[in-house]
Protein backbone atom coordinates (compact mmCIF):
# COMPACT_ATOMS: atom_id res chain seq x y z
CA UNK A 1 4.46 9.76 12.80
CA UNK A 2 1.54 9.19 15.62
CA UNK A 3 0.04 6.68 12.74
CA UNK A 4 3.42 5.03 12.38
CA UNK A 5 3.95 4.74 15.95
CA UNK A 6 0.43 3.39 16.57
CA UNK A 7 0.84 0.64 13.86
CA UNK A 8 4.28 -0.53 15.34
CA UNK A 9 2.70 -1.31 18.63
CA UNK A 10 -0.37 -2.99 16.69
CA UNK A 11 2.66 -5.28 15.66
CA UNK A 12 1.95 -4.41 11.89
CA UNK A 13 4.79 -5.13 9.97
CA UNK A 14 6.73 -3.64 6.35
CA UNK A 15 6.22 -6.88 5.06
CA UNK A 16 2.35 -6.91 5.54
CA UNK A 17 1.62 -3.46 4.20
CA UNK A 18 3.76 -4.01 0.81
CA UNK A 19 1.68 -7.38 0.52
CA UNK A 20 -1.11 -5.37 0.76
CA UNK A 21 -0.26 -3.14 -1.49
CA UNK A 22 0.33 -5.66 -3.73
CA UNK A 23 -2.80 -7.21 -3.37
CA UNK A 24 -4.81 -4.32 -4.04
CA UNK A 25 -3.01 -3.84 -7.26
CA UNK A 26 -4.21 -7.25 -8.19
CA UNK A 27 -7.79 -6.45 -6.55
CA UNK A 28 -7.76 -3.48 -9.22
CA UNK A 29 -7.13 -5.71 -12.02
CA UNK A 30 -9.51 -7.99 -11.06
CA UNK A 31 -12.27 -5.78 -10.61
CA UNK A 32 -11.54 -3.70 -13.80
CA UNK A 33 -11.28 -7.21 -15.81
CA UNK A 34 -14.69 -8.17 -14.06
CA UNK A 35 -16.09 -4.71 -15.59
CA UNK A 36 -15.08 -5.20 -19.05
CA UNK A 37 -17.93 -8.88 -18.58
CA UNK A 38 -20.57 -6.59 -17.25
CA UNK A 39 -23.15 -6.16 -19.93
CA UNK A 40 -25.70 -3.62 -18.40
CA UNK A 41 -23.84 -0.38 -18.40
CA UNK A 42 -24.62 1.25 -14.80
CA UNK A 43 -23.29 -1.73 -13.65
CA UNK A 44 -19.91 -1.61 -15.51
CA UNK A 45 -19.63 1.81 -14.64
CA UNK A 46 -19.61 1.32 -10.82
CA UNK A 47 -17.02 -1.82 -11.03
CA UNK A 48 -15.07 0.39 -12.98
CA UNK A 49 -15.30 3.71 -10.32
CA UNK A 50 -14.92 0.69 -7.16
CA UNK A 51 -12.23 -0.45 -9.60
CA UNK A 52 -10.48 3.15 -9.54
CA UNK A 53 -10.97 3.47 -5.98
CA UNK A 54 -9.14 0.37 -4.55
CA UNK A 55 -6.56 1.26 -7.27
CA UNK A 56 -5.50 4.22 -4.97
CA UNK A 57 -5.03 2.02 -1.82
CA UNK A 58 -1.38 0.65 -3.29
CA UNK A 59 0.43 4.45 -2.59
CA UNK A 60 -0.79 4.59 0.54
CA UNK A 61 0.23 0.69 1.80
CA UNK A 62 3.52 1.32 0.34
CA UNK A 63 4.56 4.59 1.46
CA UNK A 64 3.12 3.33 5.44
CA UNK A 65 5.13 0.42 4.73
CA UNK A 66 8.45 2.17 3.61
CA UNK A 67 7.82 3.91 7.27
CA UNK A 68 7.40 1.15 9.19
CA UNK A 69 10.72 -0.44 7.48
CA UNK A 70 12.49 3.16 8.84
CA UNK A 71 11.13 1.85 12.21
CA UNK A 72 12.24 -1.74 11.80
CA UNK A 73 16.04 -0.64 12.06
CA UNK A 74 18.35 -0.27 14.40
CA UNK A 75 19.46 3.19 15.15
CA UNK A 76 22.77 2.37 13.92
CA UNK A 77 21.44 1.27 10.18
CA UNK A 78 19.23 4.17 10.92
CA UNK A 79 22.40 6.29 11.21
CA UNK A 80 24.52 4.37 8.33
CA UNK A 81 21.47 4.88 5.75
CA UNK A 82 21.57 8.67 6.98
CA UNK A 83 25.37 9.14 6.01
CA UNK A 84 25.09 7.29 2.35
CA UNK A 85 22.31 9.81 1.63
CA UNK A 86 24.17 12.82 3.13
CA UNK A 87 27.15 11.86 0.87
């Protein structure tokens, strides 16, 4: 929660972190693609590990993001979205 709290008064925003989730999907792709043009085959083997690695990010940016958007509301949506889940 310390993380959360500390990226609200950064003013980070939901919207930011599930673009950049997004992004690094598409920075993922890109690298992986890149790979596939590589002929020597050390060097399509590390565009393919950095591909793997920046293909984790996108969990992360979404799930701080989904977090942040709990922040964003009010306490009474806060409270509303509490009752539709607790039936």
């Amino acid at each position: 929660m310390r993380i959360a709290l500390l990226m609200k008064q950064l003013r980070l925003n939901s919207s930011l972190l599930h673009g950049l989730g997004l992004a690094s999907i598409g920075g993922a792709i890109s690298l992986w693609g890149r790979s596939a043009g590589n002929g020597d085959r050390d060097s399509r083997a590390r565009a393919e590990r950095l591909a793997i690695f920046v293909g984790l990010w996108p969990p992360t940016f979404f799930l701080l993001g989904k977090v942040l958007q709990d922040l964003e509301k009010t306490p009474e949506e806060q409270a509303g979205a509490a009752r539709a889940i607790s039936g």
